[in-house]
PDB file of N, CA and C in Angstrom:
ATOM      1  N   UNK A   1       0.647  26.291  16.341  1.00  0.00           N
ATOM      2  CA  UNK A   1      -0.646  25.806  16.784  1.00  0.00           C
ATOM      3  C   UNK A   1      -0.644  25.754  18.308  1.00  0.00           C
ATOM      4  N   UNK A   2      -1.560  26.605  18.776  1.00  0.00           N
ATOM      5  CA  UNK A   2      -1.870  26.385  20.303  1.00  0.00           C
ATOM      6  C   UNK A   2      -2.223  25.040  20.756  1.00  0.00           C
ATOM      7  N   UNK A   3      -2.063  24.390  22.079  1.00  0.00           N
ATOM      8  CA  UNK A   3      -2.457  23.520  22.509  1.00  0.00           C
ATOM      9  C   UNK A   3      -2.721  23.314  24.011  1.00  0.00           C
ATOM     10  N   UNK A   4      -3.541  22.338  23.946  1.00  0.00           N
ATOM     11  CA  UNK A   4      -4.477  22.379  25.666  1.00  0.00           C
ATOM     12  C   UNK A   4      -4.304  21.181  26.389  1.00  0.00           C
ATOM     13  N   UNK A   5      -4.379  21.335  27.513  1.00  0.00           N
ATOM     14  CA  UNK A   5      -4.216  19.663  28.092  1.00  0.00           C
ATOM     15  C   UNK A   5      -5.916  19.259  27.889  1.00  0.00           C
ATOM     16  N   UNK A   6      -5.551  18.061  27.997  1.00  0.00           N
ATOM     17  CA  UNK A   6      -7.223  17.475  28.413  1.00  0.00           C
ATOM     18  C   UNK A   6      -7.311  16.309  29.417  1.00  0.00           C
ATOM     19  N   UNK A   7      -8.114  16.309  30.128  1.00  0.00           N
ATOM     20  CA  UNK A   7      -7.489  15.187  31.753  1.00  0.00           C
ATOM     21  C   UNK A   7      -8.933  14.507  31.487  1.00  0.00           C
ATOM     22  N   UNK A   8      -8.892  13.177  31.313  1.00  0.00           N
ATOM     23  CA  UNK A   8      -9.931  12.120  31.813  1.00  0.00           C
ATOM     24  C   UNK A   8     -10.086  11.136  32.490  1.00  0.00           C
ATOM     25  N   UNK A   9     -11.082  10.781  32.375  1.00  0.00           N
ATOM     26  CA  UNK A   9     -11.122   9.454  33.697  1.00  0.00           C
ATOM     27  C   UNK A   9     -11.712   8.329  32.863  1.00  0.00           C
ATOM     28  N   UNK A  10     -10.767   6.637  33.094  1.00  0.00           N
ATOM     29  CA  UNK A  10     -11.325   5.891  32.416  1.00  0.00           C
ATOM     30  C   UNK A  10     -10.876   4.916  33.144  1.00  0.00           C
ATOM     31  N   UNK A  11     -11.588   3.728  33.973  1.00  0.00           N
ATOM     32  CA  UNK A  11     -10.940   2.602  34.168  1.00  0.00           C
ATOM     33  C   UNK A  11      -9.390   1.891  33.964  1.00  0.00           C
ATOM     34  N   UNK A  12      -8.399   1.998  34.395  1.00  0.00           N
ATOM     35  CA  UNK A  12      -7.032   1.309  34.497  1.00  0.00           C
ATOM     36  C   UNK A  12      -6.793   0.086  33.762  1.00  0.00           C
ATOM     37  N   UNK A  13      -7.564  -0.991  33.547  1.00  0.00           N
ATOM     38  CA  UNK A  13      -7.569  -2.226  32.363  1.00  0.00           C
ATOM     39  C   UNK A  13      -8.109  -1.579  31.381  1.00  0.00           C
ATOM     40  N   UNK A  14      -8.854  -0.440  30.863  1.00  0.00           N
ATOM     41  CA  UNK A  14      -9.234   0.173  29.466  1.00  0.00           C
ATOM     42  C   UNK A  14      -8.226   0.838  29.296  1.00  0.00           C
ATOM     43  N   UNK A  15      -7.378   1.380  29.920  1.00  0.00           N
ATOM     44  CA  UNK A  15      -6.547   2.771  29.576  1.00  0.00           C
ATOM     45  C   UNK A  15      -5.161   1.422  29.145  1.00  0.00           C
ATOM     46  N   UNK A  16      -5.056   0.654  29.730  1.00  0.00           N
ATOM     47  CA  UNK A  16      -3.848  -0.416  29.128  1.00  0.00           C
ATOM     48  C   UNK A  16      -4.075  -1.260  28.190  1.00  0.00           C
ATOM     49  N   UNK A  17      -5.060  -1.648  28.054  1.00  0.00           N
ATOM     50  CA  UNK A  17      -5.542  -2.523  27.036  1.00  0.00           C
ATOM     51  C   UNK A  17      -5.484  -1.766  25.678  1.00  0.00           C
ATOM     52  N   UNK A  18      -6.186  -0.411  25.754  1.00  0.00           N
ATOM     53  CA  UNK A  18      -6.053   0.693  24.552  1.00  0.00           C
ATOM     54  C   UNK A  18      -4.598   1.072  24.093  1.00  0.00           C
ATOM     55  N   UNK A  19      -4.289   0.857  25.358  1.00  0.00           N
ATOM     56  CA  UNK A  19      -1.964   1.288  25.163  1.00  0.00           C
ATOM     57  C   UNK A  19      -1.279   0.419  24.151  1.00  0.00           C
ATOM     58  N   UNK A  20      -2.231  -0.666  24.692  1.00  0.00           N
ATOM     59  CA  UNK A  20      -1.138  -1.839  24.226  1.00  0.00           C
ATOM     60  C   UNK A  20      -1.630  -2.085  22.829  1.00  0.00           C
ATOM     61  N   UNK A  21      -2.737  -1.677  22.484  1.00  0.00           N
ATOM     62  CA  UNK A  21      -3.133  -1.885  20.833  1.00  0.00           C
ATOM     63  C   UNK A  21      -2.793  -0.499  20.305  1.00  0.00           C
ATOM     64  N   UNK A  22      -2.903   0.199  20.843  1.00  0.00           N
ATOM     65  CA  UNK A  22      -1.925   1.399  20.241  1.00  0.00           C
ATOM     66  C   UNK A  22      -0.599   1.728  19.972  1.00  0.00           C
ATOM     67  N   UNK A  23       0.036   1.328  20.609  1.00  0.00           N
ATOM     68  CA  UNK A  23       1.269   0.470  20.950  1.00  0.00           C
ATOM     69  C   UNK A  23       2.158  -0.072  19.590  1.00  0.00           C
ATOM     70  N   UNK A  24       0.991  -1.286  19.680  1.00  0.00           N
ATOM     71  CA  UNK A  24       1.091  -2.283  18.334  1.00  0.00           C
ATOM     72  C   UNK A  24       0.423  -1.509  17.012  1.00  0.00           C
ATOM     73  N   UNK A  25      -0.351  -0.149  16.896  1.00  0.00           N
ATOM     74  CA  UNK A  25      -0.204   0.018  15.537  1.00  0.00           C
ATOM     75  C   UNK A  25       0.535   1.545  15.444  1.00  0.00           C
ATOM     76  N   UNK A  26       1.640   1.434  16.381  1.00  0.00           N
ATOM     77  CA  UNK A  26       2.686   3.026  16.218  1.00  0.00           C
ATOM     78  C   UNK A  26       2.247   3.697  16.760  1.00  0.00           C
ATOM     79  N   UNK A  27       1.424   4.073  17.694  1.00  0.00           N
ATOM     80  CA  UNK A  27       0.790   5.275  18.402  1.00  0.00           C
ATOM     81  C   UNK A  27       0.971   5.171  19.544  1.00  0.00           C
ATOM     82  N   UNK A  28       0.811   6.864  20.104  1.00  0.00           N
ATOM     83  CA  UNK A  28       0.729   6.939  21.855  1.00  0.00           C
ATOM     84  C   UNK A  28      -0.477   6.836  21.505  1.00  0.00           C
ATOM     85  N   UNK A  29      -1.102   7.526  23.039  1.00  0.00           N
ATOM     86  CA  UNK A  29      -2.012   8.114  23.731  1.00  0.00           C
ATOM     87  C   UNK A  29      -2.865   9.135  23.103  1.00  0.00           C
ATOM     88  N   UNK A  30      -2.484   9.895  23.263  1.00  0.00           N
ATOM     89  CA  UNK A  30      -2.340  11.318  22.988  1.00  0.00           C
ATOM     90  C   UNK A  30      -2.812  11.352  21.183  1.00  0.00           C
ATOM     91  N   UNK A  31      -1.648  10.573  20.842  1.00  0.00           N
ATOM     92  CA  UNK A  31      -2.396  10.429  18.390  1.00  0.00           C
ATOM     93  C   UNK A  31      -3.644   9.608  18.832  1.00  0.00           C
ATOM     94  N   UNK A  32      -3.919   8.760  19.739  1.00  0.00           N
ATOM     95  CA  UNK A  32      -4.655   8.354  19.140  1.00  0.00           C
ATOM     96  C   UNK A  32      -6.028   8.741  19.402  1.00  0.00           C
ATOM     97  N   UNK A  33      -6.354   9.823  20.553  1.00  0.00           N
ATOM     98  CA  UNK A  33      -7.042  10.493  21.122  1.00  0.00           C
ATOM     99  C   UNK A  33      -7.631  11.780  20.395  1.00  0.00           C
ATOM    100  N   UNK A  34      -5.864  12.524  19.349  1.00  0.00           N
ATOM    101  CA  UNK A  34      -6.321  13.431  18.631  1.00  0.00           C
ATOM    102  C   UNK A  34      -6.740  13.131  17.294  1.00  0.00           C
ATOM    103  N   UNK A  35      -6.144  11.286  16.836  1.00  0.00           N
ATOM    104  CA  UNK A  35      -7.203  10.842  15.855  1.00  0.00           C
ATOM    105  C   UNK A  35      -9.083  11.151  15.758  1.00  0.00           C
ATOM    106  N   UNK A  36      -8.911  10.719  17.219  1.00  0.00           N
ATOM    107  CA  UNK A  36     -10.628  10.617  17.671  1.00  0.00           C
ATOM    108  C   UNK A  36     -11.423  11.781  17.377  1.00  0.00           C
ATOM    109  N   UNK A  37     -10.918  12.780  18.192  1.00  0.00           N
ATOM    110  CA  UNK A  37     -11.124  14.039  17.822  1.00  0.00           C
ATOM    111  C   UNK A  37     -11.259  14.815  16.605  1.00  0.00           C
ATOM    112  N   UNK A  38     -10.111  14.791  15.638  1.00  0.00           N
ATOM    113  CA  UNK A  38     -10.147  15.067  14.457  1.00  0.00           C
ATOM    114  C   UNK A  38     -11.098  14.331  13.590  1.00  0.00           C
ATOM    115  N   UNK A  39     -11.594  13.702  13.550  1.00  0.00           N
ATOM    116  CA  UNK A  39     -12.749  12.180  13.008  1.00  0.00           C
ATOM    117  C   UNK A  39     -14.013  12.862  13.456  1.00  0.00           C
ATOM    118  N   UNK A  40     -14.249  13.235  14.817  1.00  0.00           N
ATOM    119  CA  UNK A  40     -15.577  13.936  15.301  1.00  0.00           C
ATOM    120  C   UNK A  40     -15.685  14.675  14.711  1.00  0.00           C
ATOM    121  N   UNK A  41     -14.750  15.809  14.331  1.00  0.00           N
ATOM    122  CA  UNK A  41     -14.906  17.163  14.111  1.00  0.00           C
ATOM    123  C   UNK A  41     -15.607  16.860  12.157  1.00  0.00           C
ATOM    124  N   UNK A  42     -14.620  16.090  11.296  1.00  0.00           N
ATOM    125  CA  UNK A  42     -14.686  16.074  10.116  1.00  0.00           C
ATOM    126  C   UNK A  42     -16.351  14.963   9.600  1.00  0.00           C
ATOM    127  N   UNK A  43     -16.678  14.434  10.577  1.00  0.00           N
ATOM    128  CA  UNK A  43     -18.115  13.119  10.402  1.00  0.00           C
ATOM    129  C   UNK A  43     -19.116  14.470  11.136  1.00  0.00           C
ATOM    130  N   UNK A  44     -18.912  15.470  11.855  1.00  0.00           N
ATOM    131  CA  UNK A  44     -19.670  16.061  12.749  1.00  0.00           C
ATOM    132  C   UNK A  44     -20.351  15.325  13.234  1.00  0.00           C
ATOM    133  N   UNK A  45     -19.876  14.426  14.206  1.00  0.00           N
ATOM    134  CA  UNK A  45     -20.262  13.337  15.015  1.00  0.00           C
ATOM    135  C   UNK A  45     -19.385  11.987  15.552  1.00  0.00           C
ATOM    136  N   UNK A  46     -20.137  11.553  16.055  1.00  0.00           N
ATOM    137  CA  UNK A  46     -19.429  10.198  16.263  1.00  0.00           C
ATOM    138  C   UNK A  46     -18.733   9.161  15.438  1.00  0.00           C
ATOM    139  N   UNK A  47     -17.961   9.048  15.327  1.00  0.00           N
ATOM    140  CA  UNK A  47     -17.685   8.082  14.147  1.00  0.00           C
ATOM    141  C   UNK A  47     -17.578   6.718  14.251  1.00  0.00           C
ATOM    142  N   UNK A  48     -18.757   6.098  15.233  1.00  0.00           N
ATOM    143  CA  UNK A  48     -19.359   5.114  15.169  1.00  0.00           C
ATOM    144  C   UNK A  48     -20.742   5.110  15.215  1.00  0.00           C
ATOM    145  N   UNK A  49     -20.931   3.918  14.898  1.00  0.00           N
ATOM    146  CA  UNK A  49     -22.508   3.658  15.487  1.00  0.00           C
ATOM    147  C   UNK A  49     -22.804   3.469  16.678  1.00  0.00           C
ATOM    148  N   UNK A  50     -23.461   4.387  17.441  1.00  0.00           N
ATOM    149  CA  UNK A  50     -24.466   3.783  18.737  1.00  0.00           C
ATOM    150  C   UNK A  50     -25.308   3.844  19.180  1.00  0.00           C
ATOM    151  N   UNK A  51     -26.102   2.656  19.336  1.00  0.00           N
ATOM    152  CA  UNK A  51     -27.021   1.854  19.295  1.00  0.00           C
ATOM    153  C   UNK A  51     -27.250   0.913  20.755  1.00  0.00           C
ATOM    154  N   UNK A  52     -28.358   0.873  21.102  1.00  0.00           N
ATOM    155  CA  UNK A  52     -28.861   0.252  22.102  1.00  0.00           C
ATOM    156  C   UNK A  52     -28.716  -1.459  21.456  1.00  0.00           C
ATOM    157  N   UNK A  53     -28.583  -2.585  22.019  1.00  0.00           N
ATOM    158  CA  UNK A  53     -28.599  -3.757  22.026  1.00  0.00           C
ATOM    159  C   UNK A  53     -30.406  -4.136  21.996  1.00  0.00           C
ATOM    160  N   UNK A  54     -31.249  -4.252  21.474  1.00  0.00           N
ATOM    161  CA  UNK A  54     -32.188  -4.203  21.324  1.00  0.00           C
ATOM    162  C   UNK A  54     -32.897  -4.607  19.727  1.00  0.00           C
ATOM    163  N   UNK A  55     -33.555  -6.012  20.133  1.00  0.00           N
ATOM    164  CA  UNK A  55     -33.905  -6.440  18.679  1.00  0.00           C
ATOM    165  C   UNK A  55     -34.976  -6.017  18.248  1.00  0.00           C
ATOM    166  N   UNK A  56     -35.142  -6.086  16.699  1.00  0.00           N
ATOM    167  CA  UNK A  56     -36.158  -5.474  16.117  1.00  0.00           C
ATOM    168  C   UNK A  56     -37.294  -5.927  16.304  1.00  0.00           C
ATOM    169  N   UNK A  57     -38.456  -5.769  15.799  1.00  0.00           N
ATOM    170  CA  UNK A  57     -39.978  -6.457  16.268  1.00  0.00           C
ATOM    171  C   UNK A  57     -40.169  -7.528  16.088  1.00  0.00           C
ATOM    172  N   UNK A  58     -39.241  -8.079  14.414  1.00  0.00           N
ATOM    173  CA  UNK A  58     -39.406  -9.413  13.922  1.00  0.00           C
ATOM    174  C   UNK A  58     -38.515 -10.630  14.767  1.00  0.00           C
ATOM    175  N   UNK A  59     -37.626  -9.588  15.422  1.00  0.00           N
ATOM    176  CA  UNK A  59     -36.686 -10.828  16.580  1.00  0.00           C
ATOM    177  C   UNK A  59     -37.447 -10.726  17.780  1.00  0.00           C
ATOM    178  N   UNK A  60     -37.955  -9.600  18.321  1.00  0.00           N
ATOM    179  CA  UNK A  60     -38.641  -9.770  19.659  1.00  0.00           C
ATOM    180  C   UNK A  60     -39.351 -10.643  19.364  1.00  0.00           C
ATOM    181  N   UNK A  61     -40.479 -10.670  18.252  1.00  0.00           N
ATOM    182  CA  UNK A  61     -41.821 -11.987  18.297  1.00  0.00           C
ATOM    183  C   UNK A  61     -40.711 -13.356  18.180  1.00  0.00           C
ATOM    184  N   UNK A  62     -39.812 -13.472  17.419  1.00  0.00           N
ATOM    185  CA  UNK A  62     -39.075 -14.440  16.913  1.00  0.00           C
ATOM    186  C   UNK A  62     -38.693 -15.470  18.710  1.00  0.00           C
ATOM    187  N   UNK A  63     -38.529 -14.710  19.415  1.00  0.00           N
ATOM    188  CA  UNK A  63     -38.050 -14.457  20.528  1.00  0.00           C
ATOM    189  C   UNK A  63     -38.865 -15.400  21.587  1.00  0.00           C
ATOM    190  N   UNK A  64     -40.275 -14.407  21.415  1.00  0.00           N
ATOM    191  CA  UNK A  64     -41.070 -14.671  21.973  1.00  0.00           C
ATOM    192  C   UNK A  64     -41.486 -15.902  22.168  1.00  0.00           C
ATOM    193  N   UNK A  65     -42.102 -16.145  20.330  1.00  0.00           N
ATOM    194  CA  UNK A  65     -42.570 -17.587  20.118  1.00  0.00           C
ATOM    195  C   UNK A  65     -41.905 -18.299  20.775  1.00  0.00           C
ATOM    196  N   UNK A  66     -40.213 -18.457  20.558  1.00  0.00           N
ATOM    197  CA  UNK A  66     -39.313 -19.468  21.245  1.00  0.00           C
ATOM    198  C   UNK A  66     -39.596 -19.943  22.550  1.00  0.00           C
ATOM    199  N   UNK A  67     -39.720 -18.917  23.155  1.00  0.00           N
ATOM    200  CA  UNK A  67     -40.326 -18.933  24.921  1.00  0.00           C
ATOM    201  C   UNK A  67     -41.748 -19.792  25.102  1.00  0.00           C
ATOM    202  N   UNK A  68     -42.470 -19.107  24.147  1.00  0.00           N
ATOM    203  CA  UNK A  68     -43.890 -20.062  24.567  1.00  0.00           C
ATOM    204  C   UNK A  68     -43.512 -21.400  24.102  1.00  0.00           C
ATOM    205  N   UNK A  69     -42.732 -22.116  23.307  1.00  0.00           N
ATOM    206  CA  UNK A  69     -42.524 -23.072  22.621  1.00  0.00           C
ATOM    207  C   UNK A  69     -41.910 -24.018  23.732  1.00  0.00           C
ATOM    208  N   UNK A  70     -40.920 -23.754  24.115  1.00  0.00           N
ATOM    209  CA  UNK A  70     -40.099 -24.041  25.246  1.00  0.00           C
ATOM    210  C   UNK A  70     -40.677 -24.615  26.418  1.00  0.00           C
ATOM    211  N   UNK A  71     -41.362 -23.690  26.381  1.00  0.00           N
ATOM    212  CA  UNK A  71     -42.033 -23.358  28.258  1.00  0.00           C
ATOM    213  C   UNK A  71     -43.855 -24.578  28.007  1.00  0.00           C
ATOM    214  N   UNK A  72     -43.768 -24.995  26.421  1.00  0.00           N
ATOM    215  CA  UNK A  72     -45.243 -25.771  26.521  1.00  0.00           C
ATOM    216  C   UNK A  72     -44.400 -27.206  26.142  1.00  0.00           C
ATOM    217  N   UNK A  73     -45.039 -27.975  26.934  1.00  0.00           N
ATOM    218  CA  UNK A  73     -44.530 -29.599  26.789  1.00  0.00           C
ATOM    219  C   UNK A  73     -44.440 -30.401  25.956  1.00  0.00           C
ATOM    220  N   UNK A  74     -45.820 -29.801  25.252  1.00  0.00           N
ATOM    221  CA  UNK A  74     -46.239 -31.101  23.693  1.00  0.00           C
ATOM    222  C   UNK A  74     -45.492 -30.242  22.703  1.00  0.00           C
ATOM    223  N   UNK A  75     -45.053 -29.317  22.736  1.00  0.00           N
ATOM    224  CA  UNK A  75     -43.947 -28.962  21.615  1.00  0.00           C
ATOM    225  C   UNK A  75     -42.791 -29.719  21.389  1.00  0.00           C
ATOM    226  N   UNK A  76     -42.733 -30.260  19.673  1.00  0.00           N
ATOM    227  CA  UNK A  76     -41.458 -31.226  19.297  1.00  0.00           C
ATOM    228  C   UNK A  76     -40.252 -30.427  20.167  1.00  0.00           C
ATOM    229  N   UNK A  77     -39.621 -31.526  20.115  1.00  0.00           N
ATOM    230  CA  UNK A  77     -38.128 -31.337  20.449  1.00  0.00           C
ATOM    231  C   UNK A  77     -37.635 -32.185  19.423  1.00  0.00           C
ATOM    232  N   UNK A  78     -36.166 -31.697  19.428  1.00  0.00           N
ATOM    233  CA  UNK A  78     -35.443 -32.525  18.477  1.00  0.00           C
ATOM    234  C   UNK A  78     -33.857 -32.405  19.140  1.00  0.00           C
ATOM    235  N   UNK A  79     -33.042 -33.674  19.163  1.00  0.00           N
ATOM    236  CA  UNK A  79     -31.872 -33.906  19.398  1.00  0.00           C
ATOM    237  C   UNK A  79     -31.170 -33.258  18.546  1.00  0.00           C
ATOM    238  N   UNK A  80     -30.906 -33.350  17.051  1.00  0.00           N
ATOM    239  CA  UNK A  80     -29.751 -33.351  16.752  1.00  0.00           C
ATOM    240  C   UNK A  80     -30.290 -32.308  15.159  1.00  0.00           C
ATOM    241  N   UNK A  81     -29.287 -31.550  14.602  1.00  0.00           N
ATOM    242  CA  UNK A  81     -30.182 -31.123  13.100  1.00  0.00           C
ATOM    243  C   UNK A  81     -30.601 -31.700  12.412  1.00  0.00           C
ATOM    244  N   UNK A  82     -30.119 -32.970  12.142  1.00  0.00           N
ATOM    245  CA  UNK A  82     -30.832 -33.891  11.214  1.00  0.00           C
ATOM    246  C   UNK A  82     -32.136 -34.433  11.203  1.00  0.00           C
ATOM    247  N   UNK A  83     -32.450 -34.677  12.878  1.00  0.00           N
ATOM    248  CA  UNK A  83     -33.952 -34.838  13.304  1.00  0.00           C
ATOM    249  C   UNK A  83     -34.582 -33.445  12.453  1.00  0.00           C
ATOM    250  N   UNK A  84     -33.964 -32.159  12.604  1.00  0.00           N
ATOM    251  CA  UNK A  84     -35.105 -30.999  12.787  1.00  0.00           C
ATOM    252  C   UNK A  84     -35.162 -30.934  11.012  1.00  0.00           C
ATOM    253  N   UNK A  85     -33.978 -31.400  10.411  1.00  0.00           N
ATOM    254  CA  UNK A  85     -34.343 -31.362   8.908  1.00  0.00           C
ATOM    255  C   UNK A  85     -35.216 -32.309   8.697  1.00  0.00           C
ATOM    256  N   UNK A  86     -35.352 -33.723   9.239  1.00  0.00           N
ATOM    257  CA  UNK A  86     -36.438 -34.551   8.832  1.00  0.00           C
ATOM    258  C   UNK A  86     -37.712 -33.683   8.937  1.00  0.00           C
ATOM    259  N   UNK A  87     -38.200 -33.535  10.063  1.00  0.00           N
ATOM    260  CA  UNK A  87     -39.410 -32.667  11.022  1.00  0.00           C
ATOM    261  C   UNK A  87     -39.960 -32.056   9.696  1.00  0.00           C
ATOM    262  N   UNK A  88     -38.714 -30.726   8.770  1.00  0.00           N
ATOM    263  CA  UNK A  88     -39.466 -29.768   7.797  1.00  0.00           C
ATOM    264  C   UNK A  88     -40.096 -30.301   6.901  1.00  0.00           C
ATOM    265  N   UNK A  89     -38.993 -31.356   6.425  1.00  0.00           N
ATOM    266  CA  UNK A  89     -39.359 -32.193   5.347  1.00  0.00           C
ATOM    267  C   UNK A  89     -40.251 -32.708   5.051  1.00  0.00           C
ATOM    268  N   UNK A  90     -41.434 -33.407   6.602  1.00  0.00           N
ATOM    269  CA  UNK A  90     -42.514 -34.225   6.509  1.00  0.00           C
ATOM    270  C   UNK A  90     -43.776 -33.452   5.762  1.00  0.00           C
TER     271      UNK A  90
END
């Protein structure tokens, strides 16, 4: 089997931090890189999820409300959970 170098660039605390958990489950560098690779090739893709940090519509409004709630004065407050379980209860 032929083989190629491959040279990257990654931050110095990522490239050790990755060592050292690689490290700890039997691997260099290098396996665990051509793990990665081999995984792309066989998912034809990424073999994670990625995804923007970004909530759905029902958390943005969820969100929202909170803010107007907050930000208006005569809205209950409550100290402790037990207050906010009384509150539902009434």
């Amino acid at each position: 089997m032929a083989t190629t170098n491959l040279n990257i660039r990654t931050e110095k605390a990522v490239k050790d931090q990755a060592e050292k958990i690689f490290n700890e489950l039997g691997l260099n560098m290098t396996t665990a890189v051509n793990i990665f690779l081999r995984t792309v090739i066989r998912d034809q893709g990424i073999p994670f999820e990625l995804k923007l940090d970004v909530p759905n519509d029902t958390t943005a409004a969820a969100i929202e409300e909170g803010r107007k709630m907050m930000s208006d004065p005569t809205a209950p407050r409550y100290s402790s959970m037990d207050d906010l379980k009384k509150a539902l209860e009434e």
